[in-house]
C-alpha atoms as a PDB file:
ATOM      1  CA  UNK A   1      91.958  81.839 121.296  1.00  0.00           C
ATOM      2  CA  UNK A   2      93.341  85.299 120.681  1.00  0.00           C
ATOM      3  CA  UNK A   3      96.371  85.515 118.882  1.00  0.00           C
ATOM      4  CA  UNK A   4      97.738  89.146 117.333  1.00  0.00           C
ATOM      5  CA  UNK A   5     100.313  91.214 116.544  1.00  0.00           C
ATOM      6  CA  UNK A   6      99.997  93.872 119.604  1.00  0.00           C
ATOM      7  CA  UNK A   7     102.771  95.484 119.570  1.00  0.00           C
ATOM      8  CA  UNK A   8     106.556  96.759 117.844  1.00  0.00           C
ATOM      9  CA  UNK A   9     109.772  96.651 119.949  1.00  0.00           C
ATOM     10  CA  UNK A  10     112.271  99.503 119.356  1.00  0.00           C
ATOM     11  CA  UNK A  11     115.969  99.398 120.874  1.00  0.00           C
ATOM     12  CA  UNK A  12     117.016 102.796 122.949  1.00  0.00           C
ATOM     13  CA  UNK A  13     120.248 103.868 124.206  1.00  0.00           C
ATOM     14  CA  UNK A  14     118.129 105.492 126.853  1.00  0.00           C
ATOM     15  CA  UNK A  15     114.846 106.202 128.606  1.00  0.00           C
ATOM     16  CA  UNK A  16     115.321 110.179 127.753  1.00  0.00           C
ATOM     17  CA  UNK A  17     116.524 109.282 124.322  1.00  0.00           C
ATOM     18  CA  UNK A  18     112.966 107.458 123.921  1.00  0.00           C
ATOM     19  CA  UNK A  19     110.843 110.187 124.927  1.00  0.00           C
ATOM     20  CA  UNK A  20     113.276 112.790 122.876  1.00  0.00           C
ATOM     21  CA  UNK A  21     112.771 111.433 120.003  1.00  0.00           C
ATOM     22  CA  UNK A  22     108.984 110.453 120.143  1.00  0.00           C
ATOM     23  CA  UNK A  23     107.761 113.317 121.235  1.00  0.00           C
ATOM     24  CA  UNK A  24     109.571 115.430 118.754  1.00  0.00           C
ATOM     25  CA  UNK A  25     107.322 113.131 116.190  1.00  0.00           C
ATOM     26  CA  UNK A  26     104.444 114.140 118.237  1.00  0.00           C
ATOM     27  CA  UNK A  27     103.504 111.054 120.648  1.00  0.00           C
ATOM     28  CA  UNK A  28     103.171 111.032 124.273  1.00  0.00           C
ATOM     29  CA  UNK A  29     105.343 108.851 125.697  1.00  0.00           C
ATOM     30  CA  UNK A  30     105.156 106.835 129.069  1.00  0.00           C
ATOM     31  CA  UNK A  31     107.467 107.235 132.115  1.00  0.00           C
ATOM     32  CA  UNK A  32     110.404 104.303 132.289  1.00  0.00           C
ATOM     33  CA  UNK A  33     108.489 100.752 133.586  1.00  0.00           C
ATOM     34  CA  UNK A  34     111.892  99.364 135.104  1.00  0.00           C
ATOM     35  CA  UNK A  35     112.043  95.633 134.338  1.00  0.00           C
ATOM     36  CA  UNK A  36     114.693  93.251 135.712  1.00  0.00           C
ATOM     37  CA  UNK A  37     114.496  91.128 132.348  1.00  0.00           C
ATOM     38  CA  UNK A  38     116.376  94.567 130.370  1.00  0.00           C
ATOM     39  CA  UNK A  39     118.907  94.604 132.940  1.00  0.00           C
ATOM     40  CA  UNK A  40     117.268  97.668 135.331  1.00  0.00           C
ATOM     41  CA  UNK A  41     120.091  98.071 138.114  1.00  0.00           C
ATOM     42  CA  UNK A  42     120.784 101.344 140.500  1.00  0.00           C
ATOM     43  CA  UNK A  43     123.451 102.901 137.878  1.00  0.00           C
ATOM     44  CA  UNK A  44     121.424 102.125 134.725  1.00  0.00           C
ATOM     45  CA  UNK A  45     117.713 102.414 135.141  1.00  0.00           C
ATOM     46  CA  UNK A  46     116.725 100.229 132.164  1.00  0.00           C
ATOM     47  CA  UNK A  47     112.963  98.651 131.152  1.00  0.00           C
ATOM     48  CA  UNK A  48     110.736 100.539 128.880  1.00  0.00           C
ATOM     49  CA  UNK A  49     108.428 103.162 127.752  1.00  0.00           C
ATOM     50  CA  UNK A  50     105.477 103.068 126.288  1.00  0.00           C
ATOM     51  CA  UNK A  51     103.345 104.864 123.268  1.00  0.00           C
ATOM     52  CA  UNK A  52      99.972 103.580 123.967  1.00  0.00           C
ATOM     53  CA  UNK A  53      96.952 103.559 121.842  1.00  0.00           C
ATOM     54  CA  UNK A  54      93.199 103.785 122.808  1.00  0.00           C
ATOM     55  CA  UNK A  55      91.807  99.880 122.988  1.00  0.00           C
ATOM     56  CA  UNK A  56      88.491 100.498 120.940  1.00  0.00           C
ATOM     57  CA  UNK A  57      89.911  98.828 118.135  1.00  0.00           C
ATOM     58  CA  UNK A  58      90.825  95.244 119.819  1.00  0.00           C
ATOM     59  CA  UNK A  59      91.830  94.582 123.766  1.00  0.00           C
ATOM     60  CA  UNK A  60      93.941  94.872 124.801  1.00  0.00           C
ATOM     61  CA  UNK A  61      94.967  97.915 122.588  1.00  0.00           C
ATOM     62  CA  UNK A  62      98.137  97.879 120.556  1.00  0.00           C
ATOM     63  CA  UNK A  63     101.532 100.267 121.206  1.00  0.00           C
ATOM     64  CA  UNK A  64     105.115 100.895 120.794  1.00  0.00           C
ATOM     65  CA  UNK A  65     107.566  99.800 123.208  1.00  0.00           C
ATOM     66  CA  UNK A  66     111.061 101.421 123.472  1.00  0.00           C
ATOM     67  CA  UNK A  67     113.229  99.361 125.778  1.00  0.00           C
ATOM     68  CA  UNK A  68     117.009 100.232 127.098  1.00  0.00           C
ATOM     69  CA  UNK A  69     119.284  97.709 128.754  1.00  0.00           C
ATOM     70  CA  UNK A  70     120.919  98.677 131.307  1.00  0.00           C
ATOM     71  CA  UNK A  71     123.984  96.653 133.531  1.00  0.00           C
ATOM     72  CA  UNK A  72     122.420  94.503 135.231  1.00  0.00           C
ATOM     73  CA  UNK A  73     121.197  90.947 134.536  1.00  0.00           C
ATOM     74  CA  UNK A  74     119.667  90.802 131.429  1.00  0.00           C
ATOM     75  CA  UNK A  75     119.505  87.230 130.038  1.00  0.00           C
ATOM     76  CA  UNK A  76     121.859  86.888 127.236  1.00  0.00           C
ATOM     77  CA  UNK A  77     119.065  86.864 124.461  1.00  0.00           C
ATOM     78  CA  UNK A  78     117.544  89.846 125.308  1.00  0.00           C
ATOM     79  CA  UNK A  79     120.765  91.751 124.894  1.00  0.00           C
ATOM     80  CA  UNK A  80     121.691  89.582 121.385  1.00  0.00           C
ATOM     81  CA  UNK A  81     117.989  90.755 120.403  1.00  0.00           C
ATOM     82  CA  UNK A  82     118.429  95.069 121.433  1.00  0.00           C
ATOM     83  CA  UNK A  83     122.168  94.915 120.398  1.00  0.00           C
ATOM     84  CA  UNK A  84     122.940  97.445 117.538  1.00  0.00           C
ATOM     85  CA  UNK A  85     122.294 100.540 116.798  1.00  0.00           C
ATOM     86  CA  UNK A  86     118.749 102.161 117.941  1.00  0.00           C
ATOM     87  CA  UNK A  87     116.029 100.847 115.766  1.00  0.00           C
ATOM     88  CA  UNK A  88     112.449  98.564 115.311  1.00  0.00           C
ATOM     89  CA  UNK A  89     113.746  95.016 116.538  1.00  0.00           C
ATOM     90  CA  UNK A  90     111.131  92.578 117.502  1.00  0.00           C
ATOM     91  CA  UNK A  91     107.523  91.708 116.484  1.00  0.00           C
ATOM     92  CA  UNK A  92     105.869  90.915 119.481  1.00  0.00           C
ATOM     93  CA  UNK A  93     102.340  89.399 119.506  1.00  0.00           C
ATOM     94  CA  UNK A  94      99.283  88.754 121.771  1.00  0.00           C
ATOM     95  CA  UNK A  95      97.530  85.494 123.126  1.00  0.00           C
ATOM     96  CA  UNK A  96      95.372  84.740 126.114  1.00  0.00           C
ATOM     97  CA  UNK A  97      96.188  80.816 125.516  1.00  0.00           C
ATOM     98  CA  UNK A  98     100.086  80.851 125.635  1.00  0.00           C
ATOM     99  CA  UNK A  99      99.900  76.737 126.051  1.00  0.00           C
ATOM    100  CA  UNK A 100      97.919  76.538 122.963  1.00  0.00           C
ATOM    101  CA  UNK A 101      99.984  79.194 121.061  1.00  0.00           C
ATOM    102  CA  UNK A 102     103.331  77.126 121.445  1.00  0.00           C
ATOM    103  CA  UNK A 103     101.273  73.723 120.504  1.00  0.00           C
ATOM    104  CA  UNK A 104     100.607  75.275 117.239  1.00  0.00           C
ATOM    105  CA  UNK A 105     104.187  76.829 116.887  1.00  0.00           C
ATOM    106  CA  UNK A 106     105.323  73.362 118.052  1.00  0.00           C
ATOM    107  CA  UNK A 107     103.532  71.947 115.315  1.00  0.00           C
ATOM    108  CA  UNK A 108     105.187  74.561 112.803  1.00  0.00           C
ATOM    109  CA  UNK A 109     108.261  73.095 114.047  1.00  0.00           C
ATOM    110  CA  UNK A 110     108.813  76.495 115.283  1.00  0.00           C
ATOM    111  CA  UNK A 111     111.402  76.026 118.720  1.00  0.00           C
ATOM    112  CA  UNK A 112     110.945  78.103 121.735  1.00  0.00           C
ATOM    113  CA  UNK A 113     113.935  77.947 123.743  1.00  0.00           C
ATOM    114  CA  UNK A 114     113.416  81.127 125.737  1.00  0.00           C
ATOM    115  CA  UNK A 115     110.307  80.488 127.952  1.00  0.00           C
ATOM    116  CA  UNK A 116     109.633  83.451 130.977  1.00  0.00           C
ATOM    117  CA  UNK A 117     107.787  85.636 133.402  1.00  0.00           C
ATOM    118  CA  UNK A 118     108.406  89.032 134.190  1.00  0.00           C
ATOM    119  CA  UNK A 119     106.548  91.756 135.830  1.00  0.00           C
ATOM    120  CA  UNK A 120     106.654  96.167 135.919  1.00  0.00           C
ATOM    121  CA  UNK A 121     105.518  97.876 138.767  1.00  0.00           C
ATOM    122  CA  UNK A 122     105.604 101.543 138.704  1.00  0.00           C
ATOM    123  CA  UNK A 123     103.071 104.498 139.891  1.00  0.00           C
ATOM    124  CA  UNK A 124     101.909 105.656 136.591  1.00  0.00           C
ATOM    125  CA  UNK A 125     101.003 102.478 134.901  1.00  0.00           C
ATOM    126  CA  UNK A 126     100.680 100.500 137.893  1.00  0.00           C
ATOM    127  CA  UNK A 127     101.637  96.353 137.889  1.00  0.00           C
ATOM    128  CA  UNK A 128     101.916  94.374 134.540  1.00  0.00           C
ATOM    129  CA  UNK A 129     102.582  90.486 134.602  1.00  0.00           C
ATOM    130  CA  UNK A 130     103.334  88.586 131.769  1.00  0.00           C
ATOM    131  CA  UNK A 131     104.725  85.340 130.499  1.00  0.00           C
ATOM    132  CA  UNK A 132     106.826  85.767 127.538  1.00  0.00           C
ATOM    133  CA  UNK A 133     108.009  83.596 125.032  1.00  0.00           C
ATOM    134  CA  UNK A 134     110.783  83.710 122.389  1.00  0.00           C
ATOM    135  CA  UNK A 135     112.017  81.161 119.698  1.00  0.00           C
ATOM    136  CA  UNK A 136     115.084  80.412 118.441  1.00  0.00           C
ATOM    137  CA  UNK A 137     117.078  83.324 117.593  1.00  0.00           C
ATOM    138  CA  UNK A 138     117.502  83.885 114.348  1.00  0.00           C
ATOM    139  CA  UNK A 139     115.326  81.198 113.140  1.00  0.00           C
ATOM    140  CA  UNK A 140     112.887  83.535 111.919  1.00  0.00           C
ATOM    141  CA  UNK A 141     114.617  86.644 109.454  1.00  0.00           C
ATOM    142  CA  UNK A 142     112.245  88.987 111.943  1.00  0.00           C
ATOM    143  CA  UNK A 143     112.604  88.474 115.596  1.00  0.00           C
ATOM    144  CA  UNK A 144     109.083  87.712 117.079  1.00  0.00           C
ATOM    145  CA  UNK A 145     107.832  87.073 120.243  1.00  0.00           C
ATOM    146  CA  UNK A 146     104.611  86.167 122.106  1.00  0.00           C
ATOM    147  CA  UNK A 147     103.255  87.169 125.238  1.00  0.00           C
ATOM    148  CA  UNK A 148     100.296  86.548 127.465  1.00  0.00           C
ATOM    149  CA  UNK A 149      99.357  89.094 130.279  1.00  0.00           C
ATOM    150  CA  UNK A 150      98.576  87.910 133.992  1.00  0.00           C
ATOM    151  CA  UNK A 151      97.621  91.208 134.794  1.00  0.00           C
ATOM    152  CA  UNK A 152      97.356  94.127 133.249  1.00  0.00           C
ATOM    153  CA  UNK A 153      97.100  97.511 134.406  1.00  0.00           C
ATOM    154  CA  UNK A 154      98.739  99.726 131.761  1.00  0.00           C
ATOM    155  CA  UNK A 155      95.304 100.461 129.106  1.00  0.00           C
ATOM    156  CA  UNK A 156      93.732 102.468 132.755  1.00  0.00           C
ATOM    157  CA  UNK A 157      96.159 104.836 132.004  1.00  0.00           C
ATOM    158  CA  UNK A 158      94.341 106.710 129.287  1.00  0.00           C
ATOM    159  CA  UNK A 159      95.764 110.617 129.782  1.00  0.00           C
ATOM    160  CA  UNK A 160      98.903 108.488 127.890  1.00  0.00           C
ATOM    161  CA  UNK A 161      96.913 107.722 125.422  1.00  0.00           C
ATOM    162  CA  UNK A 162      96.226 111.376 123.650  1.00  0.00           C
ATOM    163  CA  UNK A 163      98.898 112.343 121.115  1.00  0.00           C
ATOM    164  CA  UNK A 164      99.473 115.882 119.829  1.00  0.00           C
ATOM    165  CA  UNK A 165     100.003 114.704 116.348  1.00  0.00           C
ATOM    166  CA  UNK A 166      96.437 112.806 116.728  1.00  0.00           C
ATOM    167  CA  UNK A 167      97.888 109.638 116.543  1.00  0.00           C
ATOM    168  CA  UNK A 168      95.215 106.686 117.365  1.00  0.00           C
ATOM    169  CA  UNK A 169      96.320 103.008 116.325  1.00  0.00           C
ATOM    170  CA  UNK A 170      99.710 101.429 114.982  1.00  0.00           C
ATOM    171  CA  UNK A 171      97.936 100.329 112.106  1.00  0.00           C
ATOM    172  CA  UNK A 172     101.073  99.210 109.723  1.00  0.00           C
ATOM    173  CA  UNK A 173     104.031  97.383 110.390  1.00  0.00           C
ATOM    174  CA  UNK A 174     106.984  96.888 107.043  1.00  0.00           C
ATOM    175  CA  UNK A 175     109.178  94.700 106.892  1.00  0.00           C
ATOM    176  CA  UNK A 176     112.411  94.133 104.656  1.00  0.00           C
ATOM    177  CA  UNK A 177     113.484  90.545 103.446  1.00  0.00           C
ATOM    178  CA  UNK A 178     116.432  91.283 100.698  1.00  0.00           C
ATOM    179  CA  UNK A 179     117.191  87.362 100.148  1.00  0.00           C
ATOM    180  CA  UNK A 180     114.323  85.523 101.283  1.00  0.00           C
ATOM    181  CA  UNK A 181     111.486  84.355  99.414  1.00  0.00           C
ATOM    182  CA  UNK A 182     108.849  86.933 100.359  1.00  0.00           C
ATOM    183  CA  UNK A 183     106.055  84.517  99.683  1.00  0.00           C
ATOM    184  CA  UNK A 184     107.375  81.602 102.100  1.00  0.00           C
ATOM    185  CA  UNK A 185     108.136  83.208 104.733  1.00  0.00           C
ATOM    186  CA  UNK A 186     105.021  85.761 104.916  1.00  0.00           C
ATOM    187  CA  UNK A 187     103.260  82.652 104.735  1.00  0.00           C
ATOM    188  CA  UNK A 188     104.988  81.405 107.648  1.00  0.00           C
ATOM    189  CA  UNK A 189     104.365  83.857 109.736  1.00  0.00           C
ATOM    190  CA  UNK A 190     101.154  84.087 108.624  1.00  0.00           C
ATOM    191  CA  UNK A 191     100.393  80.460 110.006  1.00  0.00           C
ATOM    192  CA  UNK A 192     102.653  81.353 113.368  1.00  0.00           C
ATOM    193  CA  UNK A 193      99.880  84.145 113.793  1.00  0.00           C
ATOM    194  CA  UNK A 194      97.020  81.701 112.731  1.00  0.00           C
ATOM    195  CA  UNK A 195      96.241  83.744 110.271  1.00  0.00           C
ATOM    196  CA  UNK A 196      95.919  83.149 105.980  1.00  0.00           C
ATOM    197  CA  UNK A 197      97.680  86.046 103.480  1.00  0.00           C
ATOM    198  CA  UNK A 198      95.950  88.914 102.965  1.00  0.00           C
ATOM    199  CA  UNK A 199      97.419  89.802  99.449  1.00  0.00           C
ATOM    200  CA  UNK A 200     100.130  87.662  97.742  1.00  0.00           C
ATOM    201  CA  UNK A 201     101.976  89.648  95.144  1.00  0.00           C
ATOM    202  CA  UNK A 202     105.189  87.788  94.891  1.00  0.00           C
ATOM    203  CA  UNK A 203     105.761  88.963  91.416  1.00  0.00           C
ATOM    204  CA  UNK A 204     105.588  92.974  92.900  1.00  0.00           C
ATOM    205  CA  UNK A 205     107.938  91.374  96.221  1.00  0.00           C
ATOM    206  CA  UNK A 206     104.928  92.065  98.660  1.00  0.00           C
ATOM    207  CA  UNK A 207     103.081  89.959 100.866  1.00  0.00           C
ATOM    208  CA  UNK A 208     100.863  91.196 103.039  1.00  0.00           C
ATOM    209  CA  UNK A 209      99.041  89.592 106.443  1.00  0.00           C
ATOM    210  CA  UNK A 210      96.122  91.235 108.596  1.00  0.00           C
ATOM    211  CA  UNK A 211      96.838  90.322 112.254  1.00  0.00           C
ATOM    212  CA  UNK A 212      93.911  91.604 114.628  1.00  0.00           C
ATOM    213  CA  UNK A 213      93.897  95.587 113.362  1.00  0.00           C
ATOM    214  CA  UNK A 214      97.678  95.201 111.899  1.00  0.00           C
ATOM    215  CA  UNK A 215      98.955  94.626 108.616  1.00  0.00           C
ATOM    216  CA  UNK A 216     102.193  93.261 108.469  1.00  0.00           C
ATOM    217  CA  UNK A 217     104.396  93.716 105.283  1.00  0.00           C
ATOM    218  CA  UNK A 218     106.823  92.015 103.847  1.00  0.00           C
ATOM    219  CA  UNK A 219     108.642  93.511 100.937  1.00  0.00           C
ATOM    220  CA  UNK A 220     111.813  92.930  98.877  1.00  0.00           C
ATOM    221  CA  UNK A 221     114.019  95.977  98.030  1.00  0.00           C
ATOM    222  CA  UNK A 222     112.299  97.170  95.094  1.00  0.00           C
ATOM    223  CA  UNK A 223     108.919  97.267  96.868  1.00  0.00           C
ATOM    224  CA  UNK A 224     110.355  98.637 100.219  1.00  0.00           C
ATOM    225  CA  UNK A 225     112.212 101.919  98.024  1.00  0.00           C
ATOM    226  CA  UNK A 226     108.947 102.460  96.439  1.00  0.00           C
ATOM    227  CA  UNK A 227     107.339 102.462 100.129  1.00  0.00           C
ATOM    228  CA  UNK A 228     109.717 105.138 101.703  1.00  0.00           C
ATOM    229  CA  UNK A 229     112.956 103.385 102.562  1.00  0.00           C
ATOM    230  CA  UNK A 230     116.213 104.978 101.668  1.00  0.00           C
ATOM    231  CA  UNK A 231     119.059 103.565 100.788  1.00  0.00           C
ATOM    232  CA  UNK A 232     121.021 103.796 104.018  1.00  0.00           C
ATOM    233  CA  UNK A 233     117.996 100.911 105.137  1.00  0.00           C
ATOM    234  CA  UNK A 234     118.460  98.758 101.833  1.00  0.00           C
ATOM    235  CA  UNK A 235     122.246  99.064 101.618  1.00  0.00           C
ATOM    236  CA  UNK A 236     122.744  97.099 104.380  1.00  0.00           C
ATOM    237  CA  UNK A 237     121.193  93.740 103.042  1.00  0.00           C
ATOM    238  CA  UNK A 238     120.316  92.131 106.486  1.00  0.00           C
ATOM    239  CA  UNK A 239     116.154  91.376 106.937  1.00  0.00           C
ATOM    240  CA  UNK A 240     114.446  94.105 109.481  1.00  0.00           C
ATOM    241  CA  UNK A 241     111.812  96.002 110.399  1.00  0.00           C
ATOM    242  CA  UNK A 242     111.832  99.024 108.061  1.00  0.00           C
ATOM    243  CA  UNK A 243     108.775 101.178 109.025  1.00  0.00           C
ATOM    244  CA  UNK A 244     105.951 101.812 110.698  1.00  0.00           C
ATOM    245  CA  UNK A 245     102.071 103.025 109.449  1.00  0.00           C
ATOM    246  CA  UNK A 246     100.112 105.291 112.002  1.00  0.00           C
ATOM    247  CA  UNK A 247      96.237 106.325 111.537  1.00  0.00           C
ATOM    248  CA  UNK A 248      95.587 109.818 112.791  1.00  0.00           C
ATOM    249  CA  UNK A 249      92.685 111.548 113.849  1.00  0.00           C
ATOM    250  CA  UNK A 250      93.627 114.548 111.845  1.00  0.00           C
ATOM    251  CA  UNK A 251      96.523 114.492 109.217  1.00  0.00           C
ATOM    252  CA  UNK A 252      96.451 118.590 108.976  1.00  0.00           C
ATOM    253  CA  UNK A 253      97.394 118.760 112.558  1.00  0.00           C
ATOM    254  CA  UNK A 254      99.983 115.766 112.186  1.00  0.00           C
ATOM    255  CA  UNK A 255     101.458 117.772 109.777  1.00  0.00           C
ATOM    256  CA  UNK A 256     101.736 121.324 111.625  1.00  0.00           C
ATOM    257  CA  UNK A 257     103.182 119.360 114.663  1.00  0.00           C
ATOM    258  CA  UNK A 258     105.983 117.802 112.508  1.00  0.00           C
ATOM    259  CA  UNK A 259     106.596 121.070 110.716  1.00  0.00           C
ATOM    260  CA  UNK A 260     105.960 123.042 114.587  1.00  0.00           C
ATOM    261  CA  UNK A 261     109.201 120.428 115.662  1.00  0.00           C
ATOM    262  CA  UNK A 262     111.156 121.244 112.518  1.00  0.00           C
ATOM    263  CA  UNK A 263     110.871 116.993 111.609  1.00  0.00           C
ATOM    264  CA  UNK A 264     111.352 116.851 107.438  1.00  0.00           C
ATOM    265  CA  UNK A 265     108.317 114.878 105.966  1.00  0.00           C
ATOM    266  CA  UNK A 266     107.084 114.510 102.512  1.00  0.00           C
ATOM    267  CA  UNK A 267     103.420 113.995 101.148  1.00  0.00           C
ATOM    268  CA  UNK A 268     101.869 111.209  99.044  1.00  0.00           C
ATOM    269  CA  UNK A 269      98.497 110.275  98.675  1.00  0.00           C
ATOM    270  CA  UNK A 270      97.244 112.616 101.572  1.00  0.00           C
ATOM    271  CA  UNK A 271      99.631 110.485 103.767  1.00  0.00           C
ATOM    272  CA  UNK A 272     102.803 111.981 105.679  1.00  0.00           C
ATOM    273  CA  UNK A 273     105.747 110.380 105.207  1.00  0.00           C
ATOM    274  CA  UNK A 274     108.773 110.884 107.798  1.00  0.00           C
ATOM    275  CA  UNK A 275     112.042 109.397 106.659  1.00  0.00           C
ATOM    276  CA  UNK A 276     113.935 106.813 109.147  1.00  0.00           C
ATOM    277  CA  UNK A 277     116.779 109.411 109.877  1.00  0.00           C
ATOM    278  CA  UNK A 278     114.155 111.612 111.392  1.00  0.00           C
ATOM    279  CA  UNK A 279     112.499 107.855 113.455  1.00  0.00           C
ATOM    280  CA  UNK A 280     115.002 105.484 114.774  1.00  0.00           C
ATOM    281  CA  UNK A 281     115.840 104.313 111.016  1.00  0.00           C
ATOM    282  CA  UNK A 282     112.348 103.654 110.290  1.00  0.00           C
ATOM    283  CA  UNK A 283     109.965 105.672 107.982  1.00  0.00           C
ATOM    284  CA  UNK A 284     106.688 106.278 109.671  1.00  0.00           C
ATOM    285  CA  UNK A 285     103.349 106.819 107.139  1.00  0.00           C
ATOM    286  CA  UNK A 286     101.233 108.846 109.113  1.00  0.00           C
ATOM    287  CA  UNK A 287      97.652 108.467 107.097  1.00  0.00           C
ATOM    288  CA  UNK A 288      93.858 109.122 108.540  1.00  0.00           C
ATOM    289  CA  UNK A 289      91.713 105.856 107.398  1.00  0.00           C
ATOM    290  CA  UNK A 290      89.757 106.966 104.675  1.00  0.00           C
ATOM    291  CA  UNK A 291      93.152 108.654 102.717  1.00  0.00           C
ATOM    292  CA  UNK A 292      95.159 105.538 103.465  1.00  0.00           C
ATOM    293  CA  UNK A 293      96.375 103.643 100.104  1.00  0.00           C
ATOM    294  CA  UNK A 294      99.066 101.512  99.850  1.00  0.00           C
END
């Protein structure tokens, strides 16, 4: 069975805000996939775009989705789960055994009220359909989802998949848990994705999980100041997706496209760091693979 975290869900007020703000970072971004499921009506066009990633490293390859509601007939939890201000909102893995998946969350004693298909159908990317499923809101500190693919068309579209900042895999994922017990719940979500702990450092507030060619982080404030949030992120003592890691092909050339688009950065390690006012509220580490240290 596969089973892996695939992909990071942003919130947009808007398909043009999404490609604005991306592609001032330096990603190519998708056209809008309109999707009935984020409320896609005449007056709104709502759905998604994409920042896709080459698939060499695992199939199919992993991305960043930035989905807009619009006013038509979204189901109630996806609006509870975009609602707020524009920023990184859901976790959303992979399977090709969805059955199997919720038997093991079921197990967990994990619920999964929110249980769905949905399709996008547009020229560029061509069809994508998917089952989705959801649990309980709020029953996890980080929303998370899973979803299995029917068909899908969207890795044929490669030109989408070269970045002028030389971006090539979401390779990071940080999140912040101010009042939780890092430990506990990294290793739930550990066992949700069937995987063990990659490094448990309760003592430092860090947990850390590999899931298929992502590392998901779990930090408590201390660890997630020292990492790059500021304290417009911390102040607000709610758990959340915080920021983002990004290999490049080239971290010169990331840098002279963030300094080409005027987007403030600062330098550790060999790694660019762009503060969350600059991304959605989330600080992006851009890092090529043999500079990255955490």
């Amino acid at each position: 069975m596969k089973l892996f975290l695939s992909h990071l869900m942003f919130s947009m007020q808007s398909a043009q805000s999404s490609r604005t703000t991306f592609e001032r970072l330096g990603f190519q971004v998708t056209p809008l996939r309109k999707n009935a499921v984020m409320g896609d009506s005449e007056e709104t066009p709502a759905g998604s775009c994409l920042v896709l990633f080459p698939s060499e490293h695992q199939t199919p390859g992993n991305y960043i989705e930035l989905s807009n509601l619009g006013n038509g007939d979204a189901p109630s939890f996806m609006r509870k789960i975009l609602s707020g201000p524009p920023a990184a909102k859901m976790l959303c893995a992979y399977t090709d055994q969805m059955a199997n998946v919720l038997e093991m969350w079921d197990r967990l004693g994990v619920e999964v009220p929110y249980q769905f298909e949905a399709q996008s159908d547009d020229k560029a990317l061509g069809r994508n359909a998917f089952k989705i499923s959801i649990p309980k809101l709020h029953s996890l500190p980080v929303f998370m989802d899973v979803i299995e693919f029917e068909t899908i068309n969207t890795y044929k579209s490669k030109e989408f998949m070269h970045h002028p900042n030389g971006a090539v895999f979401l390779k990071d994922v940080y999140c912040l848990l101010p009042n939780d017990d890092v430990e506990m719940v990294g290793a739930h979500y550990a066992a949700m994705l069937d995987t063990e702990p990659l490094m448990l450092e309760p003592q430092r507030g860090y947990v850390r999980i590999r899931s298929g060619n992502v590392a998901l982080h779990f930090l408590d404030m201390d660890a997630a100041l020292s990492l790059g949030a500021d304290d417009n992120i911390t102040a607000n003592k709610t758990p959340k997706i915080i920021g983002i890691g990004i290999e490049t092909k080239n971290i010169h050339g990331t840098r002279n496209i963030l300094l080409q688009n005027t987007v403030n950065f600062r330098e550790k390690n060999n790694q660019v760091i762009v503060s969350p006012s600059n991304a959605l509220e989330s600080f992006i580490i851009f890092k090529q693979d043999d500079l990255y240290h955490v």
